[in-house]
C-alpha atoms as a PDB file:
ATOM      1  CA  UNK A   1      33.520 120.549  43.886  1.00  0.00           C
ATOM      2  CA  UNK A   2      33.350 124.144  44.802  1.00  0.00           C
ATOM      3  CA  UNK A   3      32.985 124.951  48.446  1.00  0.00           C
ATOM      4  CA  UNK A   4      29.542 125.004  49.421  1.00  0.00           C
ATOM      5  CA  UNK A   5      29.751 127.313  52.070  1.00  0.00           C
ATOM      6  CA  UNK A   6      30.641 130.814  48.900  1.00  0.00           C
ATOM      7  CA  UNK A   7      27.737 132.218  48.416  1.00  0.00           C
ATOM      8  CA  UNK A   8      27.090 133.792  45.387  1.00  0.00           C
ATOM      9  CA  UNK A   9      25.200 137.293  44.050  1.00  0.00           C
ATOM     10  CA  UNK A  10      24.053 137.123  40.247  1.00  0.00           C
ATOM     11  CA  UNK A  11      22.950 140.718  39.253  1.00  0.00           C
ATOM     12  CA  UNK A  12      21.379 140.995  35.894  1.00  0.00           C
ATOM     13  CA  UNK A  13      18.118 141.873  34.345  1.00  0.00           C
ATOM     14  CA  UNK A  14      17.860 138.806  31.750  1.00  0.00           C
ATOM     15  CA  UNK A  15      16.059 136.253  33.643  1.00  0.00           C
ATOM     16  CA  UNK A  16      17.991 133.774  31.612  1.00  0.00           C
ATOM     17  CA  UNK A  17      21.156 134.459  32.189  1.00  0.00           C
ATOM     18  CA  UNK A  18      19.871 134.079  36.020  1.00  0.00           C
ATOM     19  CA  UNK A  19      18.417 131.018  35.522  1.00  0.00           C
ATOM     20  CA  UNK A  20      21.342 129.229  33.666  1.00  0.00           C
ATOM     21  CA  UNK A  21      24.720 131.094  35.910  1.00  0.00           C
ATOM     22  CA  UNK A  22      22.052 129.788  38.928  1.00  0.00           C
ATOM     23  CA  UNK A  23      22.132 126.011  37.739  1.00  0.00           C
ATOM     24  CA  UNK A  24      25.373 125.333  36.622  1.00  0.00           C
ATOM     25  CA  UNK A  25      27.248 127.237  39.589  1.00  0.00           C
ATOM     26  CA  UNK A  26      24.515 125.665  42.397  1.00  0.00           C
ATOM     27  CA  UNK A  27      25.870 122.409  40.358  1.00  0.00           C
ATOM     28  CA  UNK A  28      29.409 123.181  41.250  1.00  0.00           C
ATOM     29  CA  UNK A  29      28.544 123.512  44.674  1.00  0.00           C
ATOM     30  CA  UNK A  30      27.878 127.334  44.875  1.00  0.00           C
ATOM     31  CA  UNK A  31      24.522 128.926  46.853  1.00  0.00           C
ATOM     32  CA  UNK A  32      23.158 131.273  44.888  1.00  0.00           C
ATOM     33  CA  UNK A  33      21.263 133.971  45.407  1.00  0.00           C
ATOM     34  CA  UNK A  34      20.166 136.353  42.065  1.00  0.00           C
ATOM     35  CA  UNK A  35      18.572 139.977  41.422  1.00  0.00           C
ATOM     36  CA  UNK A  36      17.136 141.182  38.775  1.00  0.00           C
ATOM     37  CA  UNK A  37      18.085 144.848  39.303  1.00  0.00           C
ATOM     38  CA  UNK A  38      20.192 147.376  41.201  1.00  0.00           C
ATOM     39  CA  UNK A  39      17.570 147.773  43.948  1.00  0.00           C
ATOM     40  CA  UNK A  40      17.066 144.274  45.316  1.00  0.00           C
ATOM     41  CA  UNK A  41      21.067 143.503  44.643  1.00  0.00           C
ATOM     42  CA  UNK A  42      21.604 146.003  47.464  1.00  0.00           C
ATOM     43  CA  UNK A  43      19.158 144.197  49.253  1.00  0.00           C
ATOM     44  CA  UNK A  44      20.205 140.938  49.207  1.00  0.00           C
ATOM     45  CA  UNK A  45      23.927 141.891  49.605  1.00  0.00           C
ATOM     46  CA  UNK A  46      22.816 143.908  53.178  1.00  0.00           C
ATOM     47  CA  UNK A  47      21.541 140.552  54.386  1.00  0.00           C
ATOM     48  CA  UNK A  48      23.533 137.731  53.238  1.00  0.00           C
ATOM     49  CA  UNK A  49      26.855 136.867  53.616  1.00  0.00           C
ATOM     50  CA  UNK A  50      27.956 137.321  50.166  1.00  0.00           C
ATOM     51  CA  UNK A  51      31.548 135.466  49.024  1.00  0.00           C
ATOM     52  CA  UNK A  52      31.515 137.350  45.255  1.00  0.00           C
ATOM     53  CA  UNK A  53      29.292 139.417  43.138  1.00  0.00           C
ATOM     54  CA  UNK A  54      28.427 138.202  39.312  1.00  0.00           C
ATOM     55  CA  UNK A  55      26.987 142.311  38.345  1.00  0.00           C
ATOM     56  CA  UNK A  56      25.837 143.085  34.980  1.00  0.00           C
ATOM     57  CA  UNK A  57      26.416 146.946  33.981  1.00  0.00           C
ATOM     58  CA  UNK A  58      23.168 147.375  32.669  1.00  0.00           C
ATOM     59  CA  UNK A  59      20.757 147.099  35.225  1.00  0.00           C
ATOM     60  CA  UNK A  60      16.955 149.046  35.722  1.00  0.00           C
ATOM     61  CA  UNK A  61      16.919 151.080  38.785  1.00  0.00           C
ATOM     62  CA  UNK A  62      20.348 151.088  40.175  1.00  0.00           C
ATOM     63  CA  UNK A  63      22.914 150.652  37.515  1.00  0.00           C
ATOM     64  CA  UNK A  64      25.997 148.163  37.808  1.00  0.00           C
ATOM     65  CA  UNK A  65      28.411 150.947  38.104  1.00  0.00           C
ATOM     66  CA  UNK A  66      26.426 152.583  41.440  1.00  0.00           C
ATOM     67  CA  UNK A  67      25.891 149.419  43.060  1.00  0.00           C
ATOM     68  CA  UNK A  68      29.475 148.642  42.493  1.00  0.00           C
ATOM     69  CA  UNK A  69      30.560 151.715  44.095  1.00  0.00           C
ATOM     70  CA  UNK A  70      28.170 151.203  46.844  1.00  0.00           C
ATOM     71  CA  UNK A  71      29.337 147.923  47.917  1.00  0.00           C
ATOM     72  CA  UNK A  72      32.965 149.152  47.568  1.00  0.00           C
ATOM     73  CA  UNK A  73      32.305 151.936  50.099  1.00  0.00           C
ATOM     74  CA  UNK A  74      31.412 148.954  53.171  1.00  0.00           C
ATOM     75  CA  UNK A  75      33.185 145.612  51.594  1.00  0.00           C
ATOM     76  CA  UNK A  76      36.165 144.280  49.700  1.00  0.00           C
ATOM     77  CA  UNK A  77      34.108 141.263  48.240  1.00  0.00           C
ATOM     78  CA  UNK A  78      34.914 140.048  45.142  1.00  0.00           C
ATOM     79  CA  UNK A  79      32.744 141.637  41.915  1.00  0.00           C
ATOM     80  CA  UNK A  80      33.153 140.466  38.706  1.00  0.00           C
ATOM     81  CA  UNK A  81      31.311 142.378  36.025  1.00  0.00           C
ATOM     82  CA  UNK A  82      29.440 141.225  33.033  1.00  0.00           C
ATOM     83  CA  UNK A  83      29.825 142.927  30.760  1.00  0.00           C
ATOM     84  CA  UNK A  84      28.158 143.340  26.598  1.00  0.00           C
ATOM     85  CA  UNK A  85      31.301 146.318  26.369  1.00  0.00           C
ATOM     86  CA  UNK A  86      34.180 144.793  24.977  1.00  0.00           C
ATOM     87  CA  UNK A  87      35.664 148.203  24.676  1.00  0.00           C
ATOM     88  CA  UNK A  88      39.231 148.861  26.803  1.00  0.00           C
ATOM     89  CA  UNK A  89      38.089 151.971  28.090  1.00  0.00           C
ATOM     90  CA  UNK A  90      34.519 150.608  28.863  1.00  0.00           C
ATOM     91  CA  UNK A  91      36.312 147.937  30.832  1.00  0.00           C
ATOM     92  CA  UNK A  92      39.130 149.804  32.663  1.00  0.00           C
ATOM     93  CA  UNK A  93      36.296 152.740  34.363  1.00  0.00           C
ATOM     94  CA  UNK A  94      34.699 149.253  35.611  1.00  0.00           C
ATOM     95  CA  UNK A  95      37.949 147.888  37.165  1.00  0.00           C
ATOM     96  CA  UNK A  96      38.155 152.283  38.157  1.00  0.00           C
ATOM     97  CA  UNK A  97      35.015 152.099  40.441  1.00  0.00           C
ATOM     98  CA  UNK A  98      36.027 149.216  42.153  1.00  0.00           C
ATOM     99  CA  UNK A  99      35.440 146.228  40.382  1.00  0.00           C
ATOM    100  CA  UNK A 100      38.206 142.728  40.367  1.00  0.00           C
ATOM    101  CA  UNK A 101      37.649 141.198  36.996  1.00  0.00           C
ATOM    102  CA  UNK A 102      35.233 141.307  34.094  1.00  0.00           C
ATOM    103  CA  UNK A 103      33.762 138.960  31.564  1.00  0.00           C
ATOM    104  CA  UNK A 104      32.205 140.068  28.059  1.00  0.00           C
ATOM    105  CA  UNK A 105      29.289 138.519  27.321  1.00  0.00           C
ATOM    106  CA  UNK A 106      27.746 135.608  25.184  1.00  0.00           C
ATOM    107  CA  UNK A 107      30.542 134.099  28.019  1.00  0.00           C
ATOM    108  CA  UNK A 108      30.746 130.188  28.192  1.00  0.00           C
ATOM    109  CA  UNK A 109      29.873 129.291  31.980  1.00  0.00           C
ATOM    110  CA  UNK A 110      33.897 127.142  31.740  1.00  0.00           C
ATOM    111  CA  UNK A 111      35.115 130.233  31.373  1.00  0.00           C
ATOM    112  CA  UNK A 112      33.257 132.271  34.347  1.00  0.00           C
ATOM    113  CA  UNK A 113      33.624 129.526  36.404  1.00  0.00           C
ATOM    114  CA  UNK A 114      37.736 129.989  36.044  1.00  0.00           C
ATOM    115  CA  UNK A 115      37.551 133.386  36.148  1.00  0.00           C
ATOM    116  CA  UNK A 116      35.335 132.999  39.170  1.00  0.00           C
ATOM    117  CA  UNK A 117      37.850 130.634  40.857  1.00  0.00           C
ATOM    118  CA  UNK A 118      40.650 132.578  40.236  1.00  0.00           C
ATOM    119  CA  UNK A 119      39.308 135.923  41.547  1.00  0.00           C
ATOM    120  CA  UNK A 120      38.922 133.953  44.923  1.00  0.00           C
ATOM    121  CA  UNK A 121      42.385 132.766  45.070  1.00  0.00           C
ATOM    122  CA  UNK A 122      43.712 135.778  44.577  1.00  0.00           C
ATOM    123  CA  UNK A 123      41.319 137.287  47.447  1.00  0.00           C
ATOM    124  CA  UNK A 124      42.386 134.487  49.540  1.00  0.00           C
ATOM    125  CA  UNK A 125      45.708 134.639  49.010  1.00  0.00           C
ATOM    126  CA  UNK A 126      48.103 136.858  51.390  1.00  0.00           C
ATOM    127  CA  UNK A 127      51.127 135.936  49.193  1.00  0.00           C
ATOM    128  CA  UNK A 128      52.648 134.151  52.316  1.00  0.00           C
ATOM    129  CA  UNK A 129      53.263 137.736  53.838  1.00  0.00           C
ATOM    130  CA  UNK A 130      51.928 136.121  57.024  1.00  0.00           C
ATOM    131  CA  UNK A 131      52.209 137.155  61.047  1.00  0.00           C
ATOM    132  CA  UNK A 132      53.474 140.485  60.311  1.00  0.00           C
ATOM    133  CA  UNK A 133      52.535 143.852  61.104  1.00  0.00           C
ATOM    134  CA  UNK A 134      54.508 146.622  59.349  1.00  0.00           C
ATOM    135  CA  UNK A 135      54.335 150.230  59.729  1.00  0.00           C
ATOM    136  CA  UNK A 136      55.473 153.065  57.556  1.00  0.00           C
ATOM    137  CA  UNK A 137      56.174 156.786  58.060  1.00  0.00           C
ATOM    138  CA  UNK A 138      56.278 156.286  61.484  1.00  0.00           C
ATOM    139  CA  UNK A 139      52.616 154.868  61.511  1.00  0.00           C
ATOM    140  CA  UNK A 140      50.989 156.564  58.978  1.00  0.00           C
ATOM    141  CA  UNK A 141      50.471 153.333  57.016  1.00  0.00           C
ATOM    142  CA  UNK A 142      50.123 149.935  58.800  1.00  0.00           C
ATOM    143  CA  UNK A 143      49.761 146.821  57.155  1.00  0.00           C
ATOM    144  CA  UNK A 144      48.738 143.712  59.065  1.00  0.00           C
ATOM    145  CA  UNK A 145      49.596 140.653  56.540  1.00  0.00           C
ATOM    146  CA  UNK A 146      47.869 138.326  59.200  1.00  0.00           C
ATOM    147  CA  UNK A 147      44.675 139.560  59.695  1.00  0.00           C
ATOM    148  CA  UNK A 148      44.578 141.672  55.751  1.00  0.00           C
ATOM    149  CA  UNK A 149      44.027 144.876  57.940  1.00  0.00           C
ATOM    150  CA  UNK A 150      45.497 148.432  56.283  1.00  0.00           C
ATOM    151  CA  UNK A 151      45.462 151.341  58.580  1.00  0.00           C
ATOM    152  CA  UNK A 152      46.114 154.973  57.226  1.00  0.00           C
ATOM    153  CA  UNK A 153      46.218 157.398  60.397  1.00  0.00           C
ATOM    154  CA  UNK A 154      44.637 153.746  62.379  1.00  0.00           C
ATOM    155  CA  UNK A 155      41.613 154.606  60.384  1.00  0.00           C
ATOM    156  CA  UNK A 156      40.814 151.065  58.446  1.00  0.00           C
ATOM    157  CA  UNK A 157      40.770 151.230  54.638  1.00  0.00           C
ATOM    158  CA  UNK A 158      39.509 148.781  51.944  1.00  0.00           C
ATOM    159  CA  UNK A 159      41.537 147.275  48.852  1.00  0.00           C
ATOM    160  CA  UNK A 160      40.202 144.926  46.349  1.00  0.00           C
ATOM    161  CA  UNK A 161      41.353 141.808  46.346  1.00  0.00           C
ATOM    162  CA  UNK A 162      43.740 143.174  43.375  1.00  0.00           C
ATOM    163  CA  UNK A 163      44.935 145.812  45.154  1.00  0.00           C
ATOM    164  CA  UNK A 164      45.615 143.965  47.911  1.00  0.00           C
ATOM    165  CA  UNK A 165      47.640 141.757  46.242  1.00  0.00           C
ATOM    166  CA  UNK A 166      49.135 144.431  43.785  1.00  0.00           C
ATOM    167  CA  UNK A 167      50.596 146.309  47.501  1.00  0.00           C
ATOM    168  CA  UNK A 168      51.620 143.515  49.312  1.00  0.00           C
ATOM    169  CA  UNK A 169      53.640 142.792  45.914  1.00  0.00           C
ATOM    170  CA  UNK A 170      55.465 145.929  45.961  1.00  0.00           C
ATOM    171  CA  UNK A 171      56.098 145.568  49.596  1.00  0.00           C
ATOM    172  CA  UNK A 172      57.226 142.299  49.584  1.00  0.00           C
ATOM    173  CA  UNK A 173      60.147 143.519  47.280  1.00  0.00           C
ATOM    174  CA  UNK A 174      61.284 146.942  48.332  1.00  0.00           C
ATOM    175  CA  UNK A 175      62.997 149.360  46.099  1.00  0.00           C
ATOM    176  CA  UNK A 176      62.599 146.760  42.890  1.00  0.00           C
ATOM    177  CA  UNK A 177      60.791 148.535  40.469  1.00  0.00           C
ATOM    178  CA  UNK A 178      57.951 146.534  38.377  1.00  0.00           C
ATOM    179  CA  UNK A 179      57.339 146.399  34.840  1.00  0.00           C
ATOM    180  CA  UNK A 180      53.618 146.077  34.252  1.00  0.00           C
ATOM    181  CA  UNK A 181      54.235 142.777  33.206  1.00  0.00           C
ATOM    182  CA  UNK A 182      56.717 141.680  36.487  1.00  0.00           C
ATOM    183  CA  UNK A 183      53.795 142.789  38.318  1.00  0.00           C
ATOM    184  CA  UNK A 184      51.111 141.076  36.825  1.00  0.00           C
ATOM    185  CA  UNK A 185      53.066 137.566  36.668  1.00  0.00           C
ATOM    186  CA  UNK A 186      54.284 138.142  40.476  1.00  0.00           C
ATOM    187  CA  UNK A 187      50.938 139.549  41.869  1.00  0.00           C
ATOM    188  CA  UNK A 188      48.821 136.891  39.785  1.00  0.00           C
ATOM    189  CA  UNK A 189      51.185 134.098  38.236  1.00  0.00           C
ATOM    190  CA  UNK A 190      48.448 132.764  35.612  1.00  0.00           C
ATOM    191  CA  UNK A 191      45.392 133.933  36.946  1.00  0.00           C
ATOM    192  CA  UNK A 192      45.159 137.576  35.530  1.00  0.00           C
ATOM    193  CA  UNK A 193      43.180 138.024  32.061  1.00  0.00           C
ATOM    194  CA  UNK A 194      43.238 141.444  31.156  1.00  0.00           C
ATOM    195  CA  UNK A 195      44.967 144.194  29.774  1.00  0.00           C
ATOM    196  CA  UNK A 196      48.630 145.688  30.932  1.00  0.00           C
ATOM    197  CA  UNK A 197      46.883 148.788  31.450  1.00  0.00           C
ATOM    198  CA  UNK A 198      44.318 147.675  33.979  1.00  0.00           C
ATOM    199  CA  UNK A 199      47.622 147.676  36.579  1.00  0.00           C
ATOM    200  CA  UNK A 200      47.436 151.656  36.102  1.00  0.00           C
ATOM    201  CA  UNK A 201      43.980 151.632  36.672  1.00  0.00           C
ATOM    202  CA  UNK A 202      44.577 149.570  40.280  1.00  0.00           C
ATOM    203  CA  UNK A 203      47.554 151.923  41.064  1.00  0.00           C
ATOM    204  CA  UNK A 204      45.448 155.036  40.718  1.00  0.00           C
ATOM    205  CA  UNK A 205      42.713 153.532  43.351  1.00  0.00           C
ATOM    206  CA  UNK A 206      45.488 152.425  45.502  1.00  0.00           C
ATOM    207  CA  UNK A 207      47.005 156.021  45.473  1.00  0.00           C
ATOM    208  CA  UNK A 208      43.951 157.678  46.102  1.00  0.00           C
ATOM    209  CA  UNK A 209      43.312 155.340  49.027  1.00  0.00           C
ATOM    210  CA  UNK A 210      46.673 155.250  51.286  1.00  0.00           C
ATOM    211  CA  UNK A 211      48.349 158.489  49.577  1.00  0.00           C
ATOM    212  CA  UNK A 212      47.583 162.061  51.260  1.00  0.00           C
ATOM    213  CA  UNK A 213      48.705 163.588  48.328  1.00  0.00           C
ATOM    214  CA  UNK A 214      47.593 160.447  45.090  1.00  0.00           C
ATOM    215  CA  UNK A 215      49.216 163.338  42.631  1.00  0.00           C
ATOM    216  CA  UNK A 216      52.540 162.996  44.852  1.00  0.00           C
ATOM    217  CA  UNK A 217      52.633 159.557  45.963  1.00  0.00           C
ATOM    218  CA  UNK A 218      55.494 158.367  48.428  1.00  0.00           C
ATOM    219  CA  UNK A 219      54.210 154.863  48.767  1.00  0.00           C
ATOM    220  CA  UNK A 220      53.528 153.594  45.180  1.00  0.00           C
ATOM    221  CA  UNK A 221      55.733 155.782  43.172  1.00  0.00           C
ATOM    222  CA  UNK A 222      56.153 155.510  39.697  1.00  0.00           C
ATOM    223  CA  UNK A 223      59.469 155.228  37.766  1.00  0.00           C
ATOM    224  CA  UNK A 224      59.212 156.963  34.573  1.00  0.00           C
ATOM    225  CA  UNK A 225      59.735 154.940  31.033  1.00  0.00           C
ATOM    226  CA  UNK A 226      59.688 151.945  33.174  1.00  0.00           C
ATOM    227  CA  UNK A 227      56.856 150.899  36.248  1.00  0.00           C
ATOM    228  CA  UNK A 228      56.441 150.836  39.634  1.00  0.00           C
ATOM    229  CA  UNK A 229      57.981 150.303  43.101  1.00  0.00           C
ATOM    230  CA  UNK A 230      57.118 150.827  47.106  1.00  0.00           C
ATOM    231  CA  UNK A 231      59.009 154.038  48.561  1.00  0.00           C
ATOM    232  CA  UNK A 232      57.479 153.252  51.736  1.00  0.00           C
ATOM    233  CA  UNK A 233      60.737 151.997  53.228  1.00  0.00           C
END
């Protein structure tokens, strides 16, 4: 039984879908709340304390993509799209602008469930990086592992729960250059479903937020013909 106390947004403009995510996740334990476009999604994610977003792209009003980028520029909550684009591209500007994971629909409610619970691992997770504070380039970039708080020039900045994960990776192992792959199996084990690619797509939104130059990274720097590593260090 899923913790009762996650409260989850379903954003989509097919009353159905509402109705049947609604039952089977309040069944699992889940509180639900559900809008039907961009609009009221804003609305109910300004007063409730929301644990993940379910958004669908295509929404009347305010479209997936705006209020993705909207909640993005106050929270780090978990959003999973949904998604009738089954297109890479399509699915890699959604994971761009902010979003964790994504799920193509018809979708079997198993399957979102797992990708649901996985997503909240991984934002749960601090990879046992624990009580510790680092700082790098004489403060320009502080991480606390114990309370998730990143600092560039002490001003607080936001990482998806990817992100996160996908930095605290690199830092955990200084100067060891990733594959793709290495990075995916040691920032997610078994829990990431998606292309090789998508890393690329998280690097670029973790450049442009702790880099002051994203185009000449000294942080998450890329070795040619083979990944990544942290130069932080």
């Amino acid at each position: 039984m899923s913790n009762p106390t996650k409260k989850i947004l379903v954003v989509d403009d097919e009353i159905k879908i509402i109705e049947v995510v609604k039952s089977f996740l309040e069944s699992k334990g889940f509180l639900v709340f559900s809008a039907k476009n961009g609009r009221k999604a804003m609305e109910v994610f300004e007063k409730e304390n929301i644990s993940m977003v379910l958004l669908d792209l295509m929404l009347p009003e305010l479209s997936g993509e705006e209020v993705c980028r909207m909640i993005r520029k106050k929270s780090k909550v978990p959003i999973i799209m949904l998604t009738a684009k089954a297109e890479e591209q399509d699915l890699l500007s959604g994971l761009g602008i902010g979003a964790d994971d994504y799920i193509t629909k018809p979708f079997s409610l198993k399957a979102l469930l797992a990708r649901m619970e996985a997503v909240l691992r991984r934002s749960g997770d601090d990879l046992q990086l624990t009580h510790q504070k680092k700082s790098f380039l004489e403060g320009d970039l502080t991480i606390d592992l114990d309370s998730r708080i990143i600092c560039k020039n002490s001003i607080e900045i936001k990482l998806t729960p990817n992100e996160y994960r996908i930095l605290t990776t690199l830092i955990k192992y200084p100067n060891k250059v990733f594959t793709r792959d290495e990075l995916i199996t040691s920032a997610f084990d078994s829990d990431f479903d998606g292309f090789d690619r998508t890393i690329d797509s998280h690097i670029k939104n973790i450049r442009q937020k702790i880099e002051s130059d994203p185009k000449n990274p000294v942080y998450v720097k890329t070795v040619h013909g083979i990944g990544y590593k942290f130069g932080g260090e």
